[in-house]
Protein backbone atom coordinates (compact mmCIF):
# COMPACT_ATOMS: atom_id res chain seq x y z
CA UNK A 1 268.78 125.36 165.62
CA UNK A 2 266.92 122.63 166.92
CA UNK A 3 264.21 125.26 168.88
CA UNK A 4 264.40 126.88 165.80
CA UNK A 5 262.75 123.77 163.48
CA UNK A 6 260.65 122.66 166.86
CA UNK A 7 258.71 126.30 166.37
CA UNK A 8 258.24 126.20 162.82
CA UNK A 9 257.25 122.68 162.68
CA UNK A 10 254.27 124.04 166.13
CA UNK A 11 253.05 126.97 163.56
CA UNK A 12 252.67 124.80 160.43
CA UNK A 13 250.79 122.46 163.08
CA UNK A 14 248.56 124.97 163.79
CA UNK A 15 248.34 126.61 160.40
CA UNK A 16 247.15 122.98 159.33
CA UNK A 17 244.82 123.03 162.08
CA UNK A 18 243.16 126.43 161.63
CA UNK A 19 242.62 125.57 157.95
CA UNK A 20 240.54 122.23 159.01
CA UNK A 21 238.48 124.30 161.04
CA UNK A 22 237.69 126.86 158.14
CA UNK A 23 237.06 123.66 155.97
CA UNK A 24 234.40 122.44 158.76
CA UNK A 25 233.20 126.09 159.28
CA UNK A 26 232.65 126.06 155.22
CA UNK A 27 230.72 123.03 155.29
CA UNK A 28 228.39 123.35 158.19
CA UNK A 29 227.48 127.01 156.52
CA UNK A 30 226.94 125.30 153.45
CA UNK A 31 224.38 122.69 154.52
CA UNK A 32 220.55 122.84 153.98
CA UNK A 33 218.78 123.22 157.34
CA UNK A 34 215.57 122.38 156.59
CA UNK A 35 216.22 119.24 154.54
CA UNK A 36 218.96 117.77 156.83
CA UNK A 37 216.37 118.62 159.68
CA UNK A 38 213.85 116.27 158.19
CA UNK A 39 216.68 113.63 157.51
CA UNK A 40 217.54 113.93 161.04
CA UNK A 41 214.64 113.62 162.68
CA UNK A 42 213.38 110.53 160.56
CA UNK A 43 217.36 109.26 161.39
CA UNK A 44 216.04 109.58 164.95
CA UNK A 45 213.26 108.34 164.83
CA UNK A 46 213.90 105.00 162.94
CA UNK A 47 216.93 104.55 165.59
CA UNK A 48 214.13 104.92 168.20
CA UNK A 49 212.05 102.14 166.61
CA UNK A 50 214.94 99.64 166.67
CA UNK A 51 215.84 100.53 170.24
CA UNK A 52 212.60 100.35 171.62
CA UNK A 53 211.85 97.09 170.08
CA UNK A 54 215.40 95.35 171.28
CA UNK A 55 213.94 96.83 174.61
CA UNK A 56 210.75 95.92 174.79
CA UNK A 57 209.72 93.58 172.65
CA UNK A 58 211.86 90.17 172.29
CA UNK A 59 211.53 90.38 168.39
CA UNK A 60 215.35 91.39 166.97
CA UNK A 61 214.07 92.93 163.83
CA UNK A 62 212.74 96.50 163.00
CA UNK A 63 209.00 96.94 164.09
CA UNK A 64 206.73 98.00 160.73
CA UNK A 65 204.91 100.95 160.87
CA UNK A 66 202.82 102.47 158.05
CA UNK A 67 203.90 105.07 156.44
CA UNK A 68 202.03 108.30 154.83
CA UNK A 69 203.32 110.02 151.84
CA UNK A 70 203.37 113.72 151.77
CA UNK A 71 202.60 114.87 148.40
C-alpha cells in the first residue's frame, strides 16, 4: 500500500514538473526577439559601464555617457 501511494505521489511529481516545463516552453516561444534583443544588449551594456567604472575608475557612481535618439 505504502509503494503503492510512494508511485503515485513520483508521477504527480513529474506530471507537475512536465507541465512547468510546457509553461516555460510557452513563454520563451512567446517572447519578441528582436525587442528583448535590444533590451538585452543595452541591459549589458549599462552593467558594463558600472563594472568598468568600480574597476577602473575610483568614482562609485555610474559613468555618463551621451546618448543618441533613434528616431
Amino acid at each position: 500500500m505504502a509503494k503503492k501511494t510512494l508511485d503515485t505521489r513520483g508521477v504527480e511529481a513529474l506530471e507537475s514538473i512536465a507541465e512547468a516545463f510546457r509553461t516555460i516552453e510557452d513563454s520563451i516561444l512567446d517572447l519578441d526577439i528582436p525587442m528583448w534583443s535590444e533590451r538585452l544588449e543595452w541591459y549589458l551594456n549599462e552593467f558594463h559601464l558600472i563594472a568598468k567604472s568600480k574597476v577602473i575608475g575610483s568614482s562609485s557612481s555610474r559613468p555618463e555617457r551621451k546618448v543618441t535618439v533613434k528616431e
